[in-house]
Protein backbone atom coordinates (compact mmCIF):
# COMPACT_ATOMS: atom_id res chain seq x y z
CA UNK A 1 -21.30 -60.82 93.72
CA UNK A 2 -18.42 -61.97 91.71
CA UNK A 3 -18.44 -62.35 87.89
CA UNK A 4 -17.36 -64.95 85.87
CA UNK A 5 -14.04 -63.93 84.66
CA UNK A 6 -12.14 -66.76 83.94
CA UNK A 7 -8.49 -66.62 84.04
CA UNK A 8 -6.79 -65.07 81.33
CA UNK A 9 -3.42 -66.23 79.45
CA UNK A 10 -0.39 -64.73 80.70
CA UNK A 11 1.90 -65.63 78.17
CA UNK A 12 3.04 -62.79 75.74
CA UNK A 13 1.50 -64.15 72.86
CA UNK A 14 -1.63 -64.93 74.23
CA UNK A 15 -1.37 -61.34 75.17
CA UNK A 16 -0.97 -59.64 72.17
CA UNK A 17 -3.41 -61.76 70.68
CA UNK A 18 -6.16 -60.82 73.03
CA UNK A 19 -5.26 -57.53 73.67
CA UNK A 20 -5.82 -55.42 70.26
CA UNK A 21 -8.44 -52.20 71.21
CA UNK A 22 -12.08 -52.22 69.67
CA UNK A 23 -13.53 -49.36 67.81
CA UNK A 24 -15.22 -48.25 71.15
CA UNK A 25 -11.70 -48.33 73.20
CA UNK A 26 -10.27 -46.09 70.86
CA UNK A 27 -13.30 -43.65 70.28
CA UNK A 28 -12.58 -43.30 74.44
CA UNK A 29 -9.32 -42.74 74.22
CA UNK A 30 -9.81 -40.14 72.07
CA UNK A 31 -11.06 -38.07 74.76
CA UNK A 32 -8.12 -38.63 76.98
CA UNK A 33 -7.55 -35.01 77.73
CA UNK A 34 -3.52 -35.03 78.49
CA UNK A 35 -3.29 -31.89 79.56
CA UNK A 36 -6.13 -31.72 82.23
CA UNK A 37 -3.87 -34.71 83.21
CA UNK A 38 -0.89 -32.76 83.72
CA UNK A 39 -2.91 -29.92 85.12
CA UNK A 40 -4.81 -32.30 87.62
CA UNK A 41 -1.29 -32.94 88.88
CA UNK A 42 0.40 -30.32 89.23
CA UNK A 43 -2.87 -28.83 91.33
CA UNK A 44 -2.18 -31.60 93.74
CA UNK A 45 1.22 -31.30 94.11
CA UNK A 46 1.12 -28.02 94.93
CA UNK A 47 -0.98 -28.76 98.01
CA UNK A 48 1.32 -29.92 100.82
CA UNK A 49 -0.30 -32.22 102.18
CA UNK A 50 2.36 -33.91 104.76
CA UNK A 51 0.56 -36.06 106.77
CA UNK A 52 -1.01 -34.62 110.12
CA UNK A 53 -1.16 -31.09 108.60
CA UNK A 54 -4.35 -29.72 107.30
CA UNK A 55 -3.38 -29.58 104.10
CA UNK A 56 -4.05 -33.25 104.05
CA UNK A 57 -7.56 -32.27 104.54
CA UNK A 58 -7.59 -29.41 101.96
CA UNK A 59 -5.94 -31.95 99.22
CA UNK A 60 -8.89 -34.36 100.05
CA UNK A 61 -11.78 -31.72 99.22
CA UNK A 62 -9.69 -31.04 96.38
CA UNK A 63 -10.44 -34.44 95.30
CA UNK A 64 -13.91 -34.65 96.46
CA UNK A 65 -14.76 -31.34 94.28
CA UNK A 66 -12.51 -33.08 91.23
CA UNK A 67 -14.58 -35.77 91.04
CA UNK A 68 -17.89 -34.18 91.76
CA UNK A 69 -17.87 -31.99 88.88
CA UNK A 70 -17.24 -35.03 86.53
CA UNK A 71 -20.96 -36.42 87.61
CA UNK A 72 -19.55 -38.94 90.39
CA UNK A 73 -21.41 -39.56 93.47
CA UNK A 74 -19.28 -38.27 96.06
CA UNK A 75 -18.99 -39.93 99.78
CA UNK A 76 -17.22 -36.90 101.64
CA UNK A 77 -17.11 -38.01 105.09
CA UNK A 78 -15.22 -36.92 108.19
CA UNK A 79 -13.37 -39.96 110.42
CA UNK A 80 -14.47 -40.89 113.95
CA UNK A 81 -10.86 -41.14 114.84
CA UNK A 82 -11.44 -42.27 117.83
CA UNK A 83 -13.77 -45.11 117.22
CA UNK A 84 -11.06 -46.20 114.34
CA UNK A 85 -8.23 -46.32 116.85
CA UNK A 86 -10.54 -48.12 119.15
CA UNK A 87 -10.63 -51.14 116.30
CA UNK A 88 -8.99 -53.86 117.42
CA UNK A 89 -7.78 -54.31 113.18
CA UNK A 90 -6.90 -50.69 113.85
CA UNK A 91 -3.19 -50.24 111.62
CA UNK A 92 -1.39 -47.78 113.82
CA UNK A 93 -0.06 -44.10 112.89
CA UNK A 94 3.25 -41.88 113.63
CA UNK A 95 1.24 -38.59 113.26
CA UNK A 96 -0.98 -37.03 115.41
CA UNK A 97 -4.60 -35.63 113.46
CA UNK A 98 -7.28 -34.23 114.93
CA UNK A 99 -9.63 -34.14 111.72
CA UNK A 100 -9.28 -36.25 108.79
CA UNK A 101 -11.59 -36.90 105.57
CA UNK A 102 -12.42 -39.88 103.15
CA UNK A 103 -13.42 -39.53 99.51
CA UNK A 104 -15.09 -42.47 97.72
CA UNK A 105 -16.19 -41.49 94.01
CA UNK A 106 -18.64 -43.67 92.34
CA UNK A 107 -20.12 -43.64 88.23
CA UNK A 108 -23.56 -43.59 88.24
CA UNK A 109 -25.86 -45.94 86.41
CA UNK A 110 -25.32 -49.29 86.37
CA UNK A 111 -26.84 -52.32 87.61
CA UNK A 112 -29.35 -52.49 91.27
CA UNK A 113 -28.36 -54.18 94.32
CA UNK A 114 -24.75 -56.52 93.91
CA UNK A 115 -24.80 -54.93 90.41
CA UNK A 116 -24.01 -51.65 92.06
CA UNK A 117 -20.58 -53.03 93.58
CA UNK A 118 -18.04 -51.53 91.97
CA UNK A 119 -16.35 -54.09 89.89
CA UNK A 120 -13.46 -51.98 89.65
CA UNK A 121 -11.88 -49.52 92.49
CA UNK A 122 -8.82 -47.26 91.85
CA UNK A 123 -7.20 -46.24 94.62
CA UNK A 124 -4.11 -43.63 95.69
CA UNK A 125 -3.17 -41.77 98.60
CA UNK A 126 -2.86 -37.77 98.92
CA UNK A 127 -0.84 -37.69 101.81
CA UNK A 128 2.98 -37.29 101.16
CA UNK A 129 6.40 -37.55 103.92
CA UNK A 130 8.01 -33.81 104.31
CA UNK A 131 9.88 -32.41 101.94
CA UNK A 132 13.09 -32.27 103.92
CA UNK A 133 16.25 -29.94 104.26
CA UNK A 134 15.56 -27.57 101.10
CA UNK A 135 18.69 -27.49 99.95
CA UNK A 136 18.87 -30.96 98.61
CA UNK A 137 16.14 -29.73 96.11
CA UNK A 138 18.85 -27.87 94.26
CA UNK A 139 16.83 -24.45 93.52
CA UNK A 140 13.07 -26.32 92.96
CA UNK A 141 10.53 -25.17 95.37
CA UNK A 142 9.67 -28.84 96.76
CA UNK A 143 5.31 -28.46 96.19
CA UNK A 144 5.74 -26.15 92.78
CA UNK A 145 5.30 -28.86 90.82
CA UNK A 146 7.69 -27.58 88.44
CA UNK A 147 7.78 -29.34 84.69
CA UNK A 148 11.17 -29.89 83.04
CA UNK A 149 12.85 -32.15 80.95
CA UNK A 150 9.55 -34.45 80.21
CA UNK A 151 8.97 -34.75 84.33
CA UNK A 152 7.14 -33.03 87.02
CA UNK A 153 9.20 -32.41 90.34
CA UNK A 154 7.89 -31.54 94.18
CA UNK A 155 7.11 -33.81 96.70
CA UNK A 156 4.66 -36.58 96.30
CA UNK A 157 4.63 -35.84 92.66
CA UNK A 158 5.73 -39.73 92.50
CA UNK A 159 4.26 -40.84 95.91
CA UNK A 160 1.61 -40.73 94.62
CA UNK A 161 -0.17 -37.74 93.21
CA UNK A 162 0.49 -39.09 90.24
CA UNK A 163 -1.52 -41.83 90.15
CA UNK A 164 -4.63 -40.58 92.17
CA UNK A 165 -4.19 -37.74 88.77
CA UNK A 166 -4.31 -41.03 86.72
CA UNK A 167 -7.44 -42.29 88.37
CA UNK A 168 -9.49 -39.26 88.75
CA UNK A 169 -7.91 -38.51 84.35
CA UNK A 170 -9.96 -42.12 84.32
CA UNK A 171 -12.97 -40.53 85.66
CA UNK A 172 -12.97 -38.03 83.54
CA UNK A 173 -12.13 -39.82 80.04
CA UNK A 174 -15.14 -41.95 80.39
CA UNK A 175 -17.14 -39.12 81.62
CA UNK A 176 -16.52 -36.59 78.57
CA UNK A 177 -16.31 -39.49 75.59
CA UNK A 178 -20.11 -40.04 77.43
CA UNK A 179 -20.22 -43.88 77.51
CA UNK A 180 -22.50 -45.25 80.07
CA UNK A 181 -21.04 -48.50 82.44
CA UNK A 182 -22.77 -51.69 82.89
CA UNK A 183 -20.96 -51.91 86.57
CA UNK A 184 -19.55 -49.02 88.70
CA UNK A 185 -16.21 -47.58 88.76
CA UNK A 186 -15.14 -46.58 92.00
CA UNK A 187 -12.45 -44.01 93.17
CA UNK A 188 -10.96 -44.22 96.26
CA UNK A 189 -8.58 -41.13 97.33
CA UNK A 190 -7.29 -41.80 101.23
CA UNK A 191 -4.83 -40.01 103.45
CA UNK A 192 -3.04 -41.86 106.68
CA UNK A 193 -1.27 -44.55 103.89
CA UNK A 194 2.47 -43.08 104.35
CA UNK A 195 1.89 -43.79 108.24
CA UNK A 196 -0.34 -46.85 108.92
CA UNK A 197 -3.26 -47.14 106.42
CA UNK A 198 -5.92 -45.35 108.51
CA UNK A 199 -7.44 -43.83 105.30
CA UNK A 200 -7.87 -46.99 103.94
CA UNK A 201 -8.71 -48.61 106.85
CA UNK A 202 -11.81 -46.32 107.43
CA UNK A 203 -12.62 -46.51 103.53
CA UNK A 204 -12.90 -50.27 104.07
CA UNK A 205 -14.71 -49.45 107.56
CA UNK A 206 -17.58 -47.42 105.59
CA UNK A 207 -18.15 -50.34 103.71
CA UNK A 208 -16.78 -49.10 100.38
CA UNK A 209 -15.66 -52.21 98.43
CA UNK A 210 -15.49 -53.94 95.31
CA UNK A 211 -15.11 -56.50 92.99
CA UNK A 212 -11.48 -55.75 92.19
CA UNK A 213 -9.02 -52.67 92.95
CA UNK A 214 -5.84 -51.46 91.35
CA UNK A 215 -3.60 -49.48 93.31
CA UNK A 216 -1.99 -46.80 91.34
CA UNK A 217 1.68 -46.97 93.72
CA UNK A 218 4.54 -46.29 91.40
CA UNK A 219 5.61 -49.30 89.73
CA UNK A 220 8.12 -48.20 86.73
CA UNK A 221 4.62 -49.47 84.96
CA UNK A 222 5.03 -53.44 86.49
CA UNK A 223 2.66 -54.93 88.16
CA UNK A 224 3.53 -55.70 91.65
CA UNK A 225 1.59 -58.56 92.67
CA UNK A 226 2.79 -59.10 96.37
CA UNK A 227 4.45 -56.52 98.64
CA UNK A 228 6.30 -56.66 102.03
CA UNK A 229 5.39 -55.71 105.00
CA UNK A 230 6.85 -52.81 107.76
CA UNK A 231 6.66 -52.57 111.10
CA UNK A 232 7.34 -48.95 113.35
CA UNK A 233 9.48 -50.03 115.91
CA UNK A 234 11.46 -48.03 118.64
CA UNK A 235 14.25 -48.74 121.35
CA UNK A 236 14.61 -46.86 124.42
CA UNK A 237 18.14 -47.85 125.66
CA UNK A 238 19.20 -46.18 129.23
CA UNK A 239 22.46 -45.02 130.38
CA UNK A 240 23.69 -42.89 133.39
CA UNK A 241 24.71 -39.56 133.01
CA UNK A 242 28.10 -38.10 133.96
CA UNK A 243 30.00 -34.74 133.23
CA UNK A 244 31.66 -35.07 129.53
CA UNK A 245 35.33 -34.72 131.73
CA UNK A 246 34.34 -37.86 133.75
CA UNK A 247 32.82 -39.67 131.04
CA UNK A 248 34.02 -42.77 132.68
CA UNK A 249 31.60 -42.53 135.86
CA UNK A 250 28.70 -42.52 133.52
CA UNK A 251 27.20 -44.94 131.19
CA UNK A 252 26.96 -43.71 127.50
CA UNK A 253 23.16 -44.96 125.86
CA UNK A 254 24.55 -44.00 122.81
CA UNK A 255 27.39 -46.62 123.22
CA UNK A 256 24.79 -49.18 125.07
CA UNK A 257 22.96 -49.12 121.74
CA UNK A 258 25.85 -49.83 119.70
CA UNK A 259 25.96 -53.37 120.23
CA UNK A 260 22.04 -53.61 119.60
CA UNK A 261 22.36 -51.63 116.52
CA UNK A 262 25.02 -54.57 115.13
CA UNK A 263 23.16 -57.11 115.96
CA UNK A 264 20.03 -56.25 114.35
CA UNK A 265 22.03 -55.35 111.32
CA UNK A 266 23.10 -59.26 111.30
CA UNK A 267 19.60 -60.14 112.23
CA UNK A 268 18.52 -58.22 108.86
CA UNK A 269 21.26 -59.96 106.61
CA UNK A 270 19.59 -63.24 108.03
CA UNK A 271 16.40 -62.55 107.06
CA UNK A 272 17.75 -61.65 103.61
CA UNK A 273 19.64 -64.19 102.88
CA UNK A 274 17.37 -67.06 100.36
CA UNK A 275 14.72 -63.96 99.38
CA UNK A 276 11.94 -64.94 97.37
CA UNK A 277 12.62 -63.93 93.73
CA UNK A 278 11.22 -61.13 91.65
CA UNK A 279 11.45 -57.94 94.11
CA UNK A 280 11.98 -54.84 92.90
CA UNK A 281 14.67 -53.98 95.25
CA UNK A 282 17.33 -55.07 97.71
CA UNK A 283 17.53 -55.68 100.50
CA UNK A 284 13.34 -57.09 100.12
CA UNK A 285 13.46 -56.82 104.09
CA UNK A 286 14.78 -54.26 105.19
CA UNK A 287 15.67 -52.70 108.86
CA UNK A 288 15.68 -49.00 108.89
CA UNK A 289 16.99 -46.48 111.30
CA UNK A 290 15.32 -43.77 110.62
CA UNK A 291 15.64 -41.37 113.96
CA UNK A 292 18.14 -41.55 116.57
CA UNK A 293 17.99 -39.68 119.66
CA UNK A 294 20.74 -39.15 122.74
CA UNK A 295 21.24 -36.77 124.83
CA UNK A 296 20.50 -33.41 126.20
CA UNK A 297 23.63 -31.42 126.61
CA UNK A 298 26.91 -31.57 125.01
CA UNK A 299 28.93 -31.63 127.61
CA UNK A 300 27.01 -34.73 129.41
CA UNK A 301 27.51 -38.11 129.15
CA UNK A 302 23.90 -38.85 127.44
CA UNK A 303 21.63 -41.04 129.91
CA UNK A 304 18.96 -41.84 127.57
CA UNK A 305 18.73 -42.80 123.45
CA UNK A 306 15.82 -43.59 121.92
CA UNK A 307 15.78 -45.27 118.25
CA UNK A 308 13.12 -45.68 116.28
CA UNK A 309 12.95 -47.11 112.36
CA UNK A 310 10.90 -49.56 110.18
CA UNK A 311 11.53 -53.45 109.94
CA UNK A 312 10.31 -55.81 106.76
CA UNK A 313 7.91 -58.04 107.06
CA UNK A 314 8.25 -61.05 104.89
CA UNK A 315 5.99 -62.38 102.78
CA UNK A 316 3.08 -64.47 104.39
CA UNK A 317 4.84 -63.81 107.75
CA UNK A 318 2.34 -63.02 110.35
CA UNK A 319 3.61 -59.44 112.24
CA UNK A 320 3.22 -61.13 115.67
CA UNK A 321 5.79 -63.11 115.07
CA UNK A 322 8.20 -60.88 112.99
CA UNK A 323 7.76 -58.09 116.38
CA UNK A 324 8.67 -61.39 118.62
CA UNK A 325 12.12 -62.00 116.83
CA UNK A 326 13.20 -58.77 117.08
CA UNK A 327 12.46 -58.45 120.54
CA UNK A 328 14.28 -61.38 120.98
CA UNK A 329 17.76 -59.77 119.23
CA UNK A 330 17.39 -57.24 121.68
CA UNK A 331 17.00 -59.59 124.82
CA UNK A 332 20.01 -61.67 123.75
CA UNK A 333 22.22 -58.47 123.43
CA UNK A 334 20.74 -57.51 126.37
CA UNK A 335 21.41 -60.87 128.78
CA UNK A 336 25.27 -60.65 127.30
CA UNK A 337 25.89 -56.97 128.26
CA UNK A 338 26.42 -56.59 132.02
CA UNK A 339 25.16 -52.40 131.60
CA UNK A 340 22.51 -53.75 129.65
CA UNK A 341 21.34 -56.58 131.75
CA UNK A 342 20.33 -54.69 134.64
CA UNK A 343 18.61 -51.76 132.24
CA UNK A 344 16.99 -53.80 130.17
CA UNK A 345 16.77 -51.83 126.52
CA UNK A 346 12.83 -51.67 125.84
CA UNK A 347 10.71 -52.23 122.43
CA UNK A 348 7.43 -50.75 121.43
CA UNK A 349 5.64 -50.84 118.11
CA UNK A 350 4.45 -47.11 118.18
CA UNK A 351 3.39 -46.07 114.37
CA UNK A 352 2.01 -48.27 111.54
CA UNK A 353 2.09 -52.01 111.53
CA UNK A 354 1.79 -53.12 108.42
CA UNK A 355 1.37 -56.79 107.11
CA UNK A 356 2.78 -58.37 103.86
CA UNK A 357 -0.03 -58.57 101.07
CA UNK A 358 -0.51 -60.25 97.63
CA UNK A 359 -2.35 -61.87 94.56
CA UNK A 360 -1.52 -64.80 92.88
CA UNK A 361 0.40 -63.76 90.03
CA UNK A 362 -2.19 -66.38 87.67
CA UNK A 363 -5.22 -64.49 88.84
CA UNK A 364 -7.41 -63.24 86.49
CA UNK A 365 -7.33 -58.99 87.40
CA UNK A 366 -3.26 -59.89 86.75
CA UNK A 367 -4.08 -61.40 83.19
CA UNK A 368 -6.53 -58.68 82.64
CA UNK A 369 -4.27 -55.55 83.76
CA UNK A 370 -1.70 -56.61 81.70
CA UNK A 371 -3.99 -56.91 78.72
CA UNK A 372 -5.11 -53.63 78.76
CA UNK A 373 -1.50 -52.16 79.02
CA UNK A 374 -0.24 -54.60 75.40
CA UNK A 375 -3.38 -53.22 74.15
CA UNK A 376 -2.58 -49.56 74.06
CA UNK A 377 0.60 -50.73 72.37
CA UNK A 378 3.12 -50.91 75.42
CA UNK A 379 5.01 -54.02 76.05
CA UNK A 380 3.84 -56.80 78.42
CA UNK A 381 4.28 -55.49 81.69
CA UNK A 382 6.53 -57.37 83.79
CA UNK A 383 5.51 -59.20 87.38
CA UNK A 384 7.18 -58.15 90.00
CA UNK A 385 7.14 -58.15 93.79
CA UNK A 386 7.52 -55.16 96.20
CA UNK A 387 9.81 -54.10 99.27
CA UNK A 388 7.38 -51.78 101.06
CA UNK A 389 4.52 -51.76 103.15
CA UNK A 390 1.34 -50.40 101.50
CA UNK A 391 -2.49 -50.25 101.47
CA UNK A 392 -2.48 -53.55 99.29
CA UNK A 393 -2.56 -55.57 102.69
CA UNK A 394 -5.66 -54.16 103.79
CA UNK A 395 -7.30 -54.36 100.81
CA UNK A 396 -6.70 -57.79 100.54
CA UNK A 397 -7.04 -58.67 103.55
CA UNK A 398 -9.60 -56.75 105.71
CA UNK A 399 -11.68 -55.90 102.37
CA UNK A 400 -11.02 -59.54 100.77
CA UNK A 401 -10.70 -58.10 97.31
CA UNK A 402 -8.08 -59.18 94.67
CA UNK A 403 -5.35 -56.08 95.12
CA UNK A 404 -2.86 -55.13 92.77
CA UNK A 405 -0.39 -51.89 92.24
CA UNK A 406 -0.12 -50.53 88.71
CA UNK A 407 0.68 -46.96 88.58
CA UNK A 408 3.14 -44.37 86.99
CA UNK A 409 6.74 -43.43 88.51
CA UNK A 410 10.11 -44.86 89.96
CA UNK A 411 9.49 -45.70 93.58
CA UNK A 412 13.30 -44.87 93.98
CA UNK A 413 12.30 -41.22 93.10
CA UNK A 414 9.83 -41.46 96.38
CA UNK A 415 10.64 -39.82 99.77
CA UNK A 416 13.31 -38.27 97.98
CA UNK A 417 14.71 -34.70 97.01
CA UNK A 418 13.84 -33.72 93.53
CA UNK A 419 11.24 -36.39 93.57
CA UNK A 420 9.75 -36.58 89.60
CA UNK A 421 7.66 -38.50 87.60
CA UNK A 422 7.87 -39.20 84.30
CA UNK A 423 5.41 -37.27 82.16
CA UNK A 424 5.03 -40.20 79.42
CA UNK A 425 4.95 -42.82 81.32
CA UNK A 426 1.92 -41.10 83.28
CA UNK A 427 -0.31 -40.75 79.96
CA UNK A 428 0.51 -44.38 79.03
CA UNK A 429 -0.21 -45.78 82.59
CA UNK A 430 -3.55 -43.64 82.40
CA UNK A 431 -4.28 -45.24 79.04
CA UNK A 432 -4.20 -48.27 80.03
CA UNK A 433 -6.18 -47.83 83.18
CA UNK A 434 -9.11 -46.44 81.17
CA UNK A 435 -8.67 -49.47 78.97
CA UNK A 436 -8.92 -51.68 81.82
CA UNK A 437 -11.83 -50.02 83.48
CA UNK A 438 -13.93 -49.72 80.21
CA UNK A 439 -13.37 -53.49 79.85
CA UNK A 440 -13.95 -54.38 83.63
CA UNK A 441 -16.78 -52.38 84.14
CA UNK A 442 -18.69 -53.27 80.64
CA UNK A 443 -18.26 -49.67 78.65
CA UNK A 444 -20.99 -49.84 76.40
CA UNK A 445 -21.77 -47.45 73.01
């Protein structure tokens, strides 16, 4: 069941007009407790959960035991993995798991029957990308969650521990000031999201969904209404190997690739060229090489390279398609190279697929986020658009449920070393999502 929410004003008067906090909203966010916050976070960081490791599994049952002791009913479930791969909606993955859990959190009271849909759902992954060469982390132990300078550093700290801390902090705001809910909030903490969605994708699977959900990505505080899509792509190019002295009698893959490489760098400044305005980054679409292999011996002409990477998805731009024209670079460098003609270089889509997703910028959860943020006395967030796949897509599109991200951090701080987040912008995007949730789900004194 949907309620009648009718659209809200978006301009920035309208806003701050609207947007002023009642006597009940405050009495709340009096019992924001800032320091289980930081606490809460630094707990998860310090789990490292890279994804395929069981740690990924231990930060989940961290979660699950988080929320349960704030009252929430707690669906702890283990994935069929299997029967998810065996969906023919089924988003792909890079790592290989052999156990993986889901954690939906739900208030309780409420409403009966479409009542008890959640009309809000906030939603984060615990899963995080390695921490890479340690070096680069300049003396900080990448999962110590170390606190310095007004930001907490380790991997995933921004990506996005941070805002599953906001969500459960949400949790357990409303749970301690002891206001009862006229509809459910809903929790959602997934793994799988850095490669493919299968968290989600099984969340959605079990049936979990909602009226509306927030996404708590890093987002500088905007609100990203629309994001790209990415697609896991590699090339296996083949050449013929030779001793290093007489390179000549061989065939180098690593220089057979060379020429696909430059053209698929042209194909992405194409794409690029007349973006759509508002994204938070250039290039929106990007082509990523991300691993490059040739080779087996140094002293060999190498007889095989394989390439794999990520390519943007534009938005609205169905992935079938998108895969198609970058086969077709390939094929075109191919038929032109006489080495390459007869070995044809060959393209699979391996690891996550994932589509473009959005919400019209004039919808009503839009209008209604961004209220909540002027009313705890930030400015009006701005709209923005962004560059990388996420679990947006299936929300909105496999769950049908109006998606947007809102969450604490600089995304340029993710996948990074020294990855931070900001400690103040956390407690203001955390007030602001218990604003929003004690409006959208009817807090009552």
């Amino acid at each position: 069941m949907t309620a009648d929410v009718p659209e809200g004003p978006t301009e920035p008067s309208e806003l701050s007009e609207l947007s002023e906090l009642s006597e009940l909203e405050r009495r709340i966010l009096d019992h924001l407790d800032e320091h289980a916050l930081v606490e809460s976070l630094v707990e998860l960081v310090r789990v490292p959960s890279v994804g395929g490791t069981e740690a990924e599994v231990e930060v989940q049952e961290l979660a699950a035991e988080s929320l349960g002791r704030l009252g929430l009913d707690v669906d702890r479930w283990d994935l069929d993995l299997d029967e998810l791969a065996a969906d023919p909606w089924f988003p792909g993955v890079e790592v290989e798991r052999s156990r993986a859990v889901g954690v939906v959190a739900t208030t309780r009271g409420g409403g009966s029957g479409h009542d008890r849909m959640p009309a809000l759902i906030l939603q984060g992954h615990l899963d995080v990308v390695p921490p890479g060469d340690p070096e680069d982390w300049r003396g900080v132990e990448p999962f110590s969650a170390e606190i310095r300078g007004g930001a907490l550093f380790g991997r995933g700290a921004v990506d996005m521990k941070a805002g599953v801390a906001a969500n459960i902090a949400v949790a357990r705001t409303l749970a301690a000031a002891g206001v009862p809910l006229e509809r459910p909030l809903a929790v959602h903490c997934v793994i799988g999201e850095e490669d493919g969605g299968l968290g989600a994708f099984a969340t959605l699977r079990r049936g979990h969904l909602g009226e509306a959900a927030v996404i708590t990505e890093p987002t500088s505080a905007q609100i990203i209404t629309a994001t790209a899509g990415a697609l896991t792509f590699r090339i296996d190019v083949a050449g013929r190997s030779a001793h290093g002295s007489l390179r000549r009698r061989g065939v180098s893959a690593f220089e057979a690739f060379l020429p696909v490489h430059a053209a698929l760098v042209a194909f992405e400044a194409e794409r690029n060229r007349d973006p759509e305005p508002g994204f938070v980054a250039e290039p929106p679409y990007a082509l990523s090489f991300g691993l490059v292999r040739a080779g087996e011996w140094s002293s060999n002409v190498p007889d095989r390279l394989v390439a794999e990477g990520r390519f943007g998805v534009a938005l609205g731009e169905d992935p079938r398609l998108a895969r198609a024209r970058f086969e077709d670079v390939v094929t075109e460098v191919a038929v032109q190279d006489p080495w390459l003609r007869e070995n044809r270089p060959v393209v699979t889509w391996p690891g996550g697929q994932f589509a473009s997703g959005s919400i019209d910028d004039d919808h009503w959860l839009v209008a209604e986020t961004a209220r909540a943020v002027v009313a705890t006395g930030a400015s009006v967030p701005p709209l923005a658009r962004g560059v990388y796949g996420s679990d947006l897509r299936l929300y909105t599109g496999i769950g049908g449920i109006p998606t947007l991200h809102y969450g604490p951090g600089d995304m340029t701080d993710a996948h990074s070393p020294l990855e931070k987040v900001d400690l103040a912008q956390l407690v203001q995007v955390t007030r602001a999502l218990v604003v929003l949730t004690a409006r959208r789900c009817g807090a009552t004194a």
